[in-house]
Each structure stands twice: as C-alpha cells, then as structure tokens.
PDB file of N, CA and C in Angstrom:
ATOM      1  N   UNK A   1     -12.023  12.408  -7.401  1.00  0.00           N
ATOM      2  CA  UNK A   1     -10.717  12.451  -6.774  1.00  0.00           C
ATOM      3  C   UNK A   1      -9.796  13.419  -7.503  1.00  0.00           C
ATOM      4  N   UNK A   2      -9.891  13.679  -9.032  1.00  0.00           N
ATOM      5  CA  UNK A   2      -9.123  14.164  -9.357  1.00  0.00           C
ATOM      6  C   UNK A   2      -8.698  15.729  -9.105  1.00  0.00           C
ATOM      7  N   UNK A   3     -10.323  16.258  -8.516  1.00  0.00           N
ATOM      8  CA  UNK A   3     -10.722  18.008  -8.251  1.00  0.00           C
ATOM      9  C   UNK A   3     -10.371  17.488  -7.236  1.00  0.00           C
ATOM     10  N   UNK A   4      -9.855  16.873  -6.053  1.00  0.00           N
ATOM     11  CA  UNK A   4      -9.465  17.479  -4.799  1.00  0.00           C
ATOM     12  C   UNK A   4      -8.173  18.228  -5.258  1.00  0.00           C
ATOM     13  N   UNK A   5      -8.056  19.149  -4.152  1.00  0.00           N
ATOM     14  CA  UNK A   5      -6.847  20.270  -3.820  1.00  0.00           C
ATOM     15  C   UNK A   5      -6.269  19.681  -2.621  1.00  0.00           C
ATOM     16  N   UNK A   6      -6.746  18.415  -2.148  1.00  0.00           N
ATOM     17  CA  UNK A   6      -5.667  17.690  -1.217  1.00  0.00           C
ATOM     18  C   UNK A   6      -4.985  16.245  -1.462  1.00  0.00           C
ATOM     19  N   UNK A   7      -4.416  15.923  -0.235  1.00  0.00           N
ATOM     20  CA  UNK A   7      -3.119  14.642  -0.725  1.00  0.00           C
ATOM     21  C   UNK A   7      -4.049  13.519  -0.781  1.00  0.00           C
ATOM     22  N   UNK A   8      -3.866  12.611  -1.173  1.00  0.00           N
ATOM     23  CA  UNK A   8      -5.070  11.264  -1.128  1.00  0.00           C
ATOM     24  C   UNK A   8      -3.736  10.215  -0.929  1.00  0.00           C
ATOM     25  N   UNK A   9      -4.388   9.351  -0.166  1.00  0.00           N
ATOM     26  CA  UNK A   9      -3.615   7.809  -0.106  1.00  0.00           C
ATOM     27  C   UNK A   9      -5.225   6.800  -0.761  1.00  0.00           C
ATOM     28  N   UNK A  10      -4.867   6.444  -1.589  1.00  0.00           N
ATOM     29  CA  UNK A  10      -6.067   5.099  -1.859  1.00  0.00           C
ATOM     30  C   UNK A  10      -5.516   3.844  -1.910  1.00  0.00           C
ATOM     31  N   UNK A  11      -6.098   2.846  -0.960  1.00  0.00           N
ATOM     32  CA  UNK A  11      -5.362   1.689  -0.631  1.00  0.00           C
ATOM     33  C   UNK A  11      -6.026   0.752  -1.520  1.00  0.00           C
ATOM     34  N   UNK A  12      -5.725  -0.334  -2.280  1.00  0.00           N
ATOM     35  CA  UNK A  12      -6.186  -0.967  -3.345  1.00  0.00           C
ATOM     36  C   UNK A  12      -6.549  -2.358  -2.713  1.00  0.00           C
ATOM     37  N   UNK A  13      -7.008  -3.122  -1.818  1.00  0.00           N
ATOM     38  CA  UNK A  13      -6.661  -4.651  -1.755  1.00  0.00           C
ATOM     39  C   UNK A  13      -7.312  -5.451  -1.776  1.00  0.00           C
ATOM     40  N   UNK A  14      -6.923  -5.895  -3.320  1.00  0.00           N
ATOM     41  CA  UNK A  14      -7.758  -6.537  -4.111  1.00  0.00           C
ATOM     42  C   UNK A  14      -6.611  -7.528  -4.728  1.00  0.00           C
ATOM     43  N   UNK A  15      -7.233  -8.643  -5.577  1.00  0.00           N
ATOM     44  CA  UNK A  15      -6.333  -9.261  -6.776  1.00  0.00           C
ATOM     45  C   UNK A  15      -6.480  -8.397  -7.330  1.00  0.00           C
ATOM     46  N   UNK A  16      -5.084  -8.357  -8.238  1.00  0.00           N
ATOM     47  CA  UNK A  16      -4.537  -8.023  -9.042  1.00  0.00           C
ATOM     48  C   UNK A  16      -4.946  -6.277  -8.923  1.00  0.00           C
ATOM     49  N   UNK A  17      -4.588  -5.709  -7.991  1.00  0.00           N
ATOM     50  CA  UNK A  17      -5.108  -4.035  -7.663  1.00  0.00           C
ATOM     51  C   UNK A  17      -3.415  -3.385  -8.293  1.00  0.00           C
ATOM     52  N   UNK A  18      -2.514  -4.113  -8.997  1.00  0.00           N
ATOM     53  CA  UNK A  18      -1.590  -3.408  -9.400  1.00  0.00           C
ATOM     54  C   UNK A  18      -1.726  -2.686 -10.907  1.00  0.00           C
ATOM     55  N   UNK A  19      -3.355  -3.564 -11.096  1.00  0.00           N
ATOM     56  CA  UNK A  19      -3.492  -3.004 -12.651  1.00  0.00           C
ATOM     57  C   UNK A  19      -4.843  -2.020 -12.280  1.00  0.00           C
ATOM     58  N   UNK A  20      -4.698  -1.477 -11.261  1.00  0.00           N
ATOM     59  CA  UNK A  20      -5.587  -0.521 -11.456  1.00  0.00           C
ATOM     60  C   UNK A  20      -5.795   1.004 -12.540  1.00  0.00           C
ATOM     61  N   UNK A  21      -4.672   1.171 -13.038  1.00  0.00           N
ATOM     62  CA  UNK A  21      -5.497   1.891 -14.125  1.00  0.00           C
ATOM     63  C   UNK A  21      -4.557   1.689 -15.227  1.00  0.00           C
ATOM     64  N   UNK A  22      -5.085   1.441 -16.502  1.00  0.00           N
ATOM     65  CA  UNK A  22      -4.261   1.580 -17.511  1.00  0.00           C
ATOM     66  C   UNK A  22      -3.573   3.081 -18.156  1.00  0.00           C
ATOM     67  N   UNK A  23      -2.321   3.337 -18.497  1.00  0.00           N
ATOM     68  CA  UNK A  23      -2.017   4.348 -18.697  1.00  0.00           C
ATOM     69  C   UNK A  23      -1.322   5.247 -17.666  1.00  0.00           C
ATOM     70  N   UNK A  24      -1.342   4.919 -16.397  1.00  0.00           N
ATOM     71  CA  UNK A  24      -0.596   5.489 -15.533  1.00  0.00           C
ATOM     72  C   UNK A  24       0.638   4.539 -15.133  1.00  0.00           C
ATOM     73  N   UNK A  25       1.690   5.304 -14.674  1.00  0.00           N
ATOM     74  CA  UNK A  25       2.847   4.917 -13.961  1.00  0.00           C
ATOM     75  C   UNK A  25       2.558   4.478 -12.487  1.00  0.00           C
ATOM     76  N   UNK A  26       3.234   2.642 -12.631  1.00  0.00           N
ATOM     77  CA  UNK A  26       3.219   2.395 -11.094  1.00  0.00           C
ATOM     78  C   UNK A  26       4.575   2.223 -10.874  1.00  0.00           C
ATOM     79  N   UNK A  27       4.864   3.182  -9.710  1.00  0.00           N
ATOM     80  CA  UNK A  27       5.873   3.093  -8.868  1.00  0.00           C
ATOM     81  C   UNK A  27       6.293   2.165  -7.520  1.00  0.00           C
ATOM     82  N   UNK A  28       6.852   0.754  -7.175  1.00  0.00           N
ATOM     83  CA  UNK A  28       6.752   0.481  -6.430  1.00  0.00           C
ATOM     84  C   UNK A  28       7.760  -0.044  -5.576  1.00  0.00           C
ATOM     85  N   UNK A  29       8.475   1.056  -5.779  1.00  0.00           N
ATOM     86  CA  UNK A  29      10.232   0.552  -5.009  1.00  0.00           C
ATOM     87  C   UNK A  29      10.306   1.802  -3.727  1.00  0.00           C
ATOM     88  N   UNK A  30      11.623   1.776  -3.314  1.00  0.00           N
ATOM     89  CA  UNK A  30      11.866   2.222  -2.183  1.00  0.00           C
ATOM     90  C   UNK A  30      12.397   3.926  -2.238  1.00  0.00           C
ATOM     91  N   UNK A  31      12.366   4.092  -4.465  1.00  0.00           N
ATOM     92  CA  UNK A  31      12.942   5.407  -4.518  1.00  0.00           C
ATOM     93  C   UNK A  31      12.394   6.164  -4.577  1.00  0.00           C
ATOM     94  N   UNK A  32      10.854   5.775  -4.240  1.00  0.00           N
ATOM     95  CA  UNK A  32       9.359   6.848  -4.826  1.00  0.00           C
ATOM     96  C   UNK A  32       9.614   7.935  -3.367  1.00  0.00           C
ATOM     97  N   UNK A  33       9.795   9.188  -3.459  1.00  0.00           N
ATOM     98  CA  UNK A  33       9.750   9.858  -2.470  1.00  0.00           C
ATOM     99  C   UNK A  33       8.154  11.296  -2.297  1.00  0.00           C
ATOM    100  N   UNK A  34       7.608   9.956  -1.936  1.00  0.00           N
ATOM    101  CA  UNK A  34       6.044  10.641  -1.607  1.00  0.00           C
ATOM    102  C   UNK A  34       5.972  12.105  -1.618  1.00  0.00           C
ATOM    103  N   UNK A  35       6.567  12.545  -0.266  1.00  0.00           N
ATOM    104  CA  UNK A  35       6.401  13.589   0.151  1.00  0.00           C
ATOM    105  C   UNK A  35       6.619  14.800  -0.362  1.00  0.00           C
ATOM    106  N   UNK A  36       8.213  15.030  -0.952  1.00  0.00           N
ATOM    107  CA  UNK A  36       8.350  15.623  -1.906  1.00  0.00           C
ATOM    108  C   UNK A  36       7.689  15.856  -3.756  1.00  0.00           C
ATOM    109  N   UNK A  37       6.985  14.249  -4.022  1.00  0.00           N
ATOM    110  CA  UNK A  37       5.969  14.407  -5.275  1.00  0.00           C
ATOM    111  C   UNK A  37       4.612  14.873  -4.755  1.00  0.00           C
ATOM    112  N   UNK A  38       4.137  14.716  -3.238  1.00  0.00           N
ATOM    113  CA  UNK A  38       3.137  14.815  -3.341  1.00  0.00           C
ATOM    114  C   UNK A  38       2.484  16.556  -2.968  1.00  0.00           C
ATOM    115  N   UNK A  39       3.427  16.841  -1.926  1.00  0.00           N
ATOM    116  CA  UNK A  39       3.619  18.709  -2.068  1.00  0.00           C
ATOM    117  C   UNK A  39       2.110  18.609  -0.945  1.00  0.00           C
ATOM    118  N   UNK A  40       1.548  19.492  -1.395  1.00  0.00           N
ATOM    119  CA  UNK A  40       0.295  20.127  -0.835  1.00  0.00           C
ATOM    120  C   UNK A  40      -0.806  18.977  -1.426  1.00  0.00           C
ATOM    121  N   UNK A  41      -0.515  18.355  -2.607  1.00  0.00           N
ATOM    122  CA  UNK A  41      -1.959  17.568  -3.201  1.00  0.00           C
ATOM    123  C   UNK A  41      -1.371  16.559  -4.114  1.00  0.00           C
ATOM    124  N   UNK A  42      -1.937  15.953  -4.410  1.00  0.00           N
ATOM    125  CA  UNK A  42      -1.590  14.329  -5.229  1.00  0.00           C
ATOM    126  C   UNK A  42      -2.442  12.764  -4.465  1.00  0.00           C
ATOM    127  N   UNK A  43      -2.114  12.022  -4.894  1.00  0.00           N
ATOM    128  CA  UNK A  43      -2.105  11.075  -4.872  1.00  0.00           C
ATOM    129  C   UNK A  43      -1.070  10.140  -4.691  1.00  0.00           C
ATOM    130  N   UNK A  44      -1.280   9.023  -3.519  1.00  0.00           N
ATOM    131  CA  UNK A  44      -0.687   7.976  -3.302  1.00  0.00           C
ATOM    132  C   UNK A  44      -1.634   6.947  -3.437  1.00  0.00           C
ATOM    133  N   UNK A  45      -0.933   5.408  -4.236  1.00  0.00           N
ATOM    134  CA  UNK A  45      -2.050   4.405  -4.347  1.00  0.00           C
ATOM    135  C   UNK A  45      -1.179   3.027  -3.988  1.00  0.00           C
ATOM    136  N   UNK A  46      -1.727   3.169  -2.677  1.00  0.00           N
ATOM    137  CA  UNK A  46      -0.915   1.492  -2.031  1.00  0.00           C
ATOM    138  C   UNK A  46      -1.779   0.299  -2.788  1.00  0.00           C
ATOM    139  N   UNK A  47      -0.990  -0.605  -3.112  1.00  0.00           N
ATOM    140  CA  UNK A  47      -1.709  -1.890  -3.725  1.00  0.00           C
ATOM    141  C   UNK A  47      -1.055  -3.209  -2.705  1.00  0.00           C
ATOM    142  N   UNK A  48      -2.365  -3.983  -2.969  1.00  0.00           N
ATOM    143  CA  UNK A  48      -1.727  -5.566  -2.141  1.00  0.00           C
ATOM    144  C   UNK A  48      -1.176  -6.419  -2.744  1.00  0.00           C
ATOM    145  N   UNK A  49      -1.479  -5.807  -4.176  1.00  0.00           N
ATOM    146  CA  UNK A  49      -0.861  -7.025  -4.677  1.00  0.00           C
ATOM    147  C   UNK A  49      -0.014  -6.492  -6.861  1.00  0.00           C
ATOM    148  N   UNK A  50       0.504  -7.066  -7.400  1.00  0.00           N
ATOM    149  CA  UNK A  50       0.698  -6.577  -8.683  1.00  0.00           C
ATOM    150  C   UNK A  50      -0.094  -6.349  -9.542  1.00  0.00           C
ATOM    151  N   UNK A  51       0.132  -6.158 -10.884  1.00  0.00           N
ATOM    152  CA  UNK A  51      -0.779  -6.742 -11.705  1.00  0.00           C
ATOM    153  C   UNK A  51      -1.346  -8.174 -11.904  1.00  0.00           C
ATOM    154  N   UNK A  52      -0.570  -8.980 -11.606  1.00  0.00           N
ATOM    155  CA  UNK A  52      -0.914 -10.143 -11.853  1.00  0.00           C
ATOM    156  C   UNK A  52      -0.590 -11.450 -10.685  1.00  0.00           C
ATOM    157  N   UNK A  53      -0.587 -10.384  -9.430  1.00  0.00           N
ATOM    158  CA  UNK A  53      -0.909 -11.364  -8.046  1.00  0.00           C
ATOM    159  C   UNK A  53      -2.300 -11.867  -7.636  1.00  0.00           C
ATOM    160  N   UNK A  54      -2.545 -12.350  -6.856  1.00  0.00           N
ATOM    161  CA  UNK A  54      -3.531 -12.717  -5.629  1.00  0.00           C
ATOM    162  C   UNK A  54      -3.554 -12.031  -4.798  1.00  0.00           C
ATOM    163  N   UNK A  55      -4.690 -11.433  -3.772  1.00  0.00           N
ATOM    164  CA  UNK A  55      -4.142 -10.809  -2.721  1.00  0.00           C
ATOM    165  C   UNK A  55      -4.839 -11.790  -2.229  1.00  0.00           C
ATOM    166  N   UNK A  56      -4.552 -12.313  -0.768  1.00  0.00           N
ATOM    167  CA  UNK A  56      -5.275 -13.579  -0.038  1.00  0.00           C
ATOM    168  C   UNK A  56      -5.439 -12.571   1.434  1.00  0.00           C
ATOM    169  N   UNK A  57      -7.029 -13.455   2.010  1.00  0.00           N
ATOM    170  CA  UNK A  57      -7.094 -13.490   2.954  1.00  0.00           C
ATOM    171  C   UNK A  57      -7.129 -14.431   4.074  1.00  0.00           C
ATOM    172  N   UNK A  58      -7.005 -14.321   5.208  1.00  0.00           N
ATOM    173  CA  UNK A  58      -6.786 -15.517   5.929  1.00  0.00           C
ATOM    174  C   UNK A  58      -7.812 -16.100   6.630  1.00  0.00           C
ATOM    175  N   UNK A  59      -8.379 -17.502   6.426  1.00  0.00           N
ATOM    176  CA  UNK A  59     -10.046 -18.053   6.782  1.00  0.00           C
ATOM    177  C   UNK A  59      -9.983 -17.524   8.718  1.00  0.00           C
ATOM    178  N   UNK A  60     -11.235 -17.103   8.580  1.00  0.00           N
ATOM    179  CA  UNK A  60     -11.569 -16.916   9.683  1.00  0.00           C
ATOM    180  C   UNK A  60     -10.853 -15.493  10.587  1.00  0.00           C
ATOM    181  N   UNK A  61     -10.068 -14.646   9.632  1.00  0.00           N
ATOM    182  CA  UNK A  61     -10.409 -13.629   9.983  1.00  0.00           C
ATOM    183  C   UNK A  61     -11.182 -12.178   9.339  1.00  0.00           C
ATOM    184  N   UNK A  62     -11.368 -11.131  10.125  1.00  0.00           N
ATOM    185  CA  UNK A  62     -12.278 -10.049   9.310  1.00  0.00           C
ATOM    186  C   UNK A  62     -11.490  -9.282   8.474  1.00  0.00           C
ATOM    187  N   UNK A  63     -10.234  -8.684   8.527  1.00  0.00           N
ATOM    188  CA  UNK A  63      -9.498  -8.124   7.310  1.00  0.00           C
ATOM    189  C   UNK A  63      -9.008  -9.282   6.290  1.00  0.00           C
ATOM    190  N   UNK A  64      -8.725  -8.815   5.491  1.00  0.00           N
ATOM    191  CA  UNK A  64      -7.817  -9.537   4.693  1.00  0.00           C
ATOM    192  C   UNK A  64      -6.060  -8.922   4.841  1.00  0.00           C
ATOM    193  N   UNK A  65      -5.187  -9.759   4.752  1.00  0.00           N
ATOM    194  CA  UNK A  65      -3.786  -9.608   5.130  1.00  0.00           C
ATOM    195  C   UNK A  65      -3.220  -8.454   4.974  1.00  0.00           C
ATOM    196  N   UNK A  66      -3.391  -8.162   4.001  1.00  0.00           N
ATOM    197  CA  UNK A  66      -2.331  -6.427   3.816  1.00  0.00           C
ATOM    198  C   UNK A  66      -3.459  -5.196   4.390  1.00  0.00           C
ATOM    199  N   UNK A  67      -4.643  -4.972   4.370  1.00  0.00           N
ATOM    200  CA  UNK A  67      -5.218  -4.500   5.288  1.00  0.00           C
ATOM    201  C   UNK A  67      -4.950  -4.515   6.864  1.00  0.00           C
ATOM    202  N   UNK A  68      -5.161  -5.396   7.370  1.00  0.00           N
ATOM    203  CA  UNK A  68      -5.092  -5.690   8.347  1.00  0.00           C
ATOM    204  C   UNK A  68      -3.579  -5.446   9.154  1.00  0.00           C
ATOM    205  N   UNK A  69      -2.242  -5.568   8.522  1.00  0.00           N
ATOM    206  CA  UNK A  69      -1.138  -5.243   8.715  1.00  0.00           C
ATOM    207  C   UNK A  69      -1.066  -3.398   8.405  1.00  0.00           C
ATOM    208  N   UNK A  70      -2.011  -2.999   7.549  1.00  0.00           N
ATOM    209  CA  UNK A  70      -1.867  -1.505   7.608  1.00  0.00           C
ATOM    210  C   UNK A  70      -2.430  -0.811   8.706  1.00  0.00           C
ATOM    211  N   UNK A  71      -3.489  -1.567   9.516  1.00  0.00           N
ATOM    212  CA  UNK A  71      -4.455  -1.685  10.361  1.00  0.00           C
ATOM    213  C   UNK A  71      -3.259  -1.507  11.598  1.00  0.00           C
ATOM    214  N   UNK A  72      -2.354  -2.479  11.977  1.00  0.00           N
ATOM    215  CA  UNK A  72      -1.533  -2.958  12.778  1.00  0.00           C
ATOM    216  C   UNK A  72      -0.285  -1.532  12.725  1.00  0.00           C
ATOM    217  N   UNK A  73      -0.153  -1.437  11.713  1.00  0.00           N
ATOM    218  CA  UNK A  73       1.208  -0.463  11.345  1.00  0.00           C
ATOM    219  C   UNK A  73       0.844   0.873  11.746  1.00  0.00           C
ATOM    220  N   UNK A  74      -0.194   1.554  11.763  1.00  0.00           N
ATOM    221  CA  UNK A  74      -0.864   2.427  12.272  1.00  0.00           C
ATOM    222  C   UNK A  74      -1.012   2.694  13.330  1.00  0.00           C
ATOM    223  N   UNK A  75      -1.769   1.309  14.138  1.00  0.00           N
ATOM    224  CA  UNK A  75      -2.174   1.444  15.609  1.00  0.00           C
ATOM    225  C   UNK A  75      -1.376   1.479  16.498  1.00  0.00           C
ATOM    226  N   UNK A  76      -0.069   0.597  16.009  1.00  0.00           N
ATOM    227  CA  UNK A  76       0.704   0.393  17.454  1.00  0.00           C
ATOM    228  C   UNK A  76       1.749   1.152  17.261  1.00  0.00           C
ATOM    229  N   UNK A  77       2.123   1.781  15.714  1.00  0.00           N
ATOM    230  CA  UNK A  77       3.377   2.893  15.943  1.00  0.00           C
ATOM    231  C   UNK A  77       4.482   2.045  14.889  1.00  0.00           C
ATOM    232  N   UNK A  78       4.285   0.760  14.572  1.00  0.00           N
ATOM    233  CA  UNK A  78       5.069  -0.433  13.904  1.00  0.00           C
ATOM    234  C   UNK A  78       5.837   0.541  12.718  1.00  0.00           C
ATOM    235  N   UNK A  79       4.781   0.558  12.074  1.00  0.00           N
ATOM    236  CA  UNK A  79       5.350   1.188  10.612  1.00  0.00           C
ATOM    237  C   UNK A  79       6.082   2.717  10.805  1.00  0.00           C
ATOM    238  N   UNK A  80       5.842   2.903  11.812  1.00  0.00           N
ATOM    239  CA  UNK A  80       7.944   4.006  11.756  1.00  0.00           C
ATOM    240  C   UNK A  80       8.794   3.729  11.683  1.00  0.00           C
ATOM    241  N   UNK A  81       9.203   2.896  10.661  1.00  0.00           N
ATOM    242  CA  UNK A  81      10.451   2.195  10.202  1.00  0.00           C
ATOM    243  C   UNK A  81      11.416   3.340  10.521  1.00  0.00           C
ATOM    244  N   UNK A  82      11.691   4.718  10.288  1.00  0.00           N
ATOM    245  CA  UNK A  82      12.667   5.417  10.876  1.00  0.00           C
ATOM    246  C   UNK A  82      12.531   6.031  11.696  1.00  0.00           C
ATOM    247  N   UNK A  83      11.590   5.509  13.255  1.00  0.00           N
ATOM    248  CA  UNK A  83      11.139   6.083  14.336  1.00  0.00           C
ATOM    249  C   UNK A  83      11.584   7.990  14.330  1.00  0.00           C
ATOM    250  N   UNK A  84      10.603   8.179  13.400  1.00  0.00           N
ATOM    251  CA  UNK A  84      10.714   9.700  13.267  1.00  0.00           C
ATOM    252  C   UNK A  84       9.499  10.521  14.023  1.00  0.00           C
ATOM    253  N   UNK A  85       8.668   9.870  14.352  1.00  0.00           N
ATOM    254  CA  UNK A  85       7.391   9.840  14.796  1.00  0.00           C
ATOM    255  C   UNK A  85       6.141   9.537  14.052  1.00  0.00           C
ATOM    256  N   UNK A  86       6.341   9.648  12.653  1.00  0.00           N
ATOM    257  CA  UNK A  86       5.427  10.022  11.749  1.00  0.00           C
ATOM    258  C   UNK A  86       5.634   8.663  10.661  1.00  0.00           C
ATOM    259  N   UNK A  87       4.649   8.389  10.090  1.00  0.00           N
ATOM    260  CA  UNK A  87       4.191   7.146   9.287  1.00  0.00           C
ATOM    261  C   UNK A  87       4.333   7.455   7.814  1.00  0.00           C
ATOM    262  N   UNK A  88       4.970   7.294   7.372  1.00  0.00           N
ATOM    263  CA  UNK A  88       4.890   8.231   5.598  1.00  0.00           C
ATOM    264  C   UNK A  88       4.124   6.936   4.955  1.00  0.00           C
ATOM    265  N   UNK A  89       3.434   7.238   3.777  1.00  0.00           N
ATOM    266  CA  UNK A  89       2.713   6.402   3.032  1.00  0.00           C
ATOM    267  C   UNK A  89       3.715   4.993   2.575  1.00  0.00           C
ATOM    268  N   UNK A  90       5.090   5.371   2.108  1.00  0.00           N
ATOM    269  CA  UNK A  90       5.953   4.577   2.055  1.00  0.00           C
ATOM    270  C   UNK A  90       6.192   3.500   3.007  1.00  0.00           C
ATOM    271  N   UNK A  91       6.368   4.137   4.437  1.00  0.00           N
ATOM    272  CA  UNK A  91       6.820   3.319   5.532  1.00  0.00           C
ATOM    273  C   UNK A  91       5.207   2.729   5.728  1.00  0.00           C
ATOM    274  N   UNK A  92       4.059   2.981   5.656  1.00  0.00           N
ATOM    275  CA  UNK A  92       3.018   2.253   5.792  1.00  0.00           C
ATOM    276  C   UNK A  92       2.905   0.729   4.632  1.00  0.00           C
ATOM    277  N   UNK A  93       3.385   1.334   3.411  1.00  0.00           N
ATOM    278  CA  UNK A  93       3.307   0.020   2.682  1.00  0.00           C
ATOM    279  C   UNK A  93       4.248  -0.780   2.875  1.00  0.00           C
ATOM    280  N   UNK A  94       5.159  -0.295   2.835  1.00  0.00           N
ATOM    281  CA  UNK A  94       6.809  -1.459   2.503  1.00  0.00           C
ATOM    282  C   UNK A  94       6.649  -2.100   4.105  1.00  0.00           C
ATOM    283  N   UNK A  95       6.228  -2.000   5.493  1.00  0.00           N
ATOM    284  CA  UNK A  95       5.854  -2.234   6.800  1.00  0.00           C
ATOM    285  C   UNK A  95       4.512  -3.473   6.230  1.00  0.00           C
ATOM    286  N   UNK A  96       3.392  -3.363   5.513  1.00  0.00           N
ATOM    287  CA  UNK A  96       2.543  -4.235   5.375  1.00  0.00           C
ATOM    288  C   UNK A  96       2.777  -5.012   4.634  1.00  0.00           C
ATOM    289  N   UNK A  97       3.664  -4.766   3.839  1.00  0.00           N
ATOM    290  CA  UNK A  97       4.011  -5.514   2.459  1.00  0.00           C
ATOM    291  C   UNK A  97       5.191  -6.517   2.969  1.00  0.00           C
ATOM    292  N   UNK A  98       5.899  -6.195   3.831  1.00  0.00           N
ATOM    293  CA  UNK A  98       7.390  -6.851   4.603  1.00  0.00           C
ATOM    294  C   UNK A  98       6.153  -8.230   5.767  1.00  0.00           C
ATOM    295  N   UNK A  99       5.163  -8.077   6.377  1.00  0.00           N
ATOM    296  CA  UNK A  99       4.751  -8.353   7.013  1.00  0.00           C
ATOM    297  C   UNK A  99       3.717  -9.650   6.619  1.00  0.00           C
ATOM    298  N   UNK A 100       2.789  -9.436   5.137  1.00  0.00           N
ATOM    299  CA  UNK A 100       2.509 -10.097   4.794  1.00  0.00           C
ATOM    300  C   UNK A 100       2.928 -10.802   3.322  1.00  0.00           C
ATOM    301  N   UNK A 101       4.579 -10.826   3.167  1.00  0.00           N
ATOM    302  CA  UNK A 101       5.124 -11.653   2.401  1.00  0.00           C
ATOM    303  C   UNK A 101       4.411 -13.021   2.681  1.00  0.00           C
ATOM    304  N   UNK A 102       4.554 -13.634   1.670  1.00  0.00           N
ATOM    305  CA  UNK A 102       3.834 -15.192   1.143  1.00  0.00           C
ATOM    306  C   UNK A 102       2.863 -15.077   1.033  1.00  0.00           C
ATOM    307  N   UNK A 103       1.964 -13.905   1.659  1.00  0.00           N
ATOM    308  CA  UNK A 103       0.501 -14.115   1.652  1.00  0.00           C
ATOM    309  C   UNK A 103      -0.116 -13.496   0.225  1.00  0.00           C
ATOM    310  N   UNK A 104       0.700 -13.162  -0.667  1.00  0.00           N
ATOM    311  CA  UNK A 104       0.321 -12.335  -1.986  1.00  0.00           C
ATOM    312  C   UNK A 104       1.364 -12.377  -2.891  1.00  0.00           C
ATOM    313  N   UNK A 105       2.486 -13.667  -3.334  1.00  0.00           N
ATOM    314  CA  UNK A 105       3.567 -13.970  -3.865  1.00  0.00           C
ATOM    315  C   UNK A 105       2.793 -14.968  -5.013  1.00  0.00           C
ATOM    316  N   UNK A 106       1.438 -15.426  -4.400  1.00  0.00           N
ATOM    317  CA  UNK A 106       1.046 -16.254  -5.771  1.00  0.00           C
ATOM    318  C   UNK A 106       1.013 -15.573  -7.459  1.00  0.00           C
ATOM    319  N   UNK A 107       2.139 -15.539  -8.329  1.00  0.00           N
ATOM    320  CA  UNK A 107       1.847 -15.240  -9.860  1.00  0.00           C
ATOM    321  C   UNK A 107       0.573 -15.757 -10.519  1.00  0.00           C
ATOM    322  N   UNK A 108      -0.161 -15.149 -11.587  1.00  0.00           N
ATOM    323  CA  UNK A 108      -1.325 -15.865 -12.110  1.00  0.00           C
ATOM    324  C   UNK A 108      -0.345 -16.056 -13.298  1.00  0.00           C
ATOM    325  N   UNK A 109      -0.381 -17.311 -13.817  1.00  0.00           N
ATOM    326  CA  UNK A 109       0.028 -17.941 -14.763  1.00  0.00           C
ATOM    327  C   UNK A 109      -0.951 -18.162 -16.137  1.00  0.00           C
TER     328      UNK A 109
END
C-alpha cells in the first residue's frame, strides 16, 4: 500500500480496529479535511470502532453494522450529508458511524 501513487480508503471493521497501527496519528473528528490532505495519493482509514471498542454485529445478518451502513450510505445516495453529489470519505464515515451508534459504544474495561 505504501508504493501506490494513488488515494486509498481502507475500511477497518473489526474490534478494536482504532489501534490499527502503532505510531501513527488517528484522526477522528469532523476537522480532518481528506481531500485537501489527500491531493492526488494518501490514505484514508475508516475504523468501526476505537482502540478499545467492540465492533458488534447483528445475529442473523450478513454484514456486520458499520459495514453494512457504509454499504447503505453508498447505495442509496444517504451519506451526502451536503447533497453535493459526491460522498467524501468523511461523509461516508461520520453517515455510518451516526447510524450505527450503540452498536460499537461498548468500552473494554
């Protein structure tokens, strides 16, 4: 991943996918402005959950929750939170993440 010369989104959803790498900066507020950090190439890394969440899925279906809402945010147009036409990596997470609140709020203690 690191030799690509293009943009990457890698979606994490897993427990605890907020500690996916040690040594890097996670950004996960509303001031991260993708587009402008990401230029021509970079990396974006959506997570389901913190360092030290749960990500849950729900019995008896085939995604698990924050998947499945990215799944949703995509297909039907949802996640254009600023009906601009276009889906920014931002408006895809904070849209799945708004959607499946409670389902990944468990702290590991």
């Amino acid at each position: 991943m690191s030799g690509s010369r293009c943009s990457q989104v890698v979606i994490l959803d897993c427990c605890f996918s907020g500690a996916f790498a040690d040594g890097l900066t996670v950004k996960g507020d509303e001031t991260v402005d993708i587009q402008s950090q990401l230029g021509g190439k970079g990396r974006a890394v959506l997570t389901a959950s913190t360092s030290t969440q749960y990500a849950l899925e729900q019995q008896g279906e085939d995604l698990s929750v924050y998947t499945r809402f990215i799944v949703e945010g995509i297909e039907t147009g949802a996640a254009d939170i600023d009906n601009d036409g276009l889906i920014s990596t931002d408006e895809l997470h904070r849209y799945a993440q708004k959607k499946s609140s409670g389902s990944c709020t468990n702290d590991v203690t």
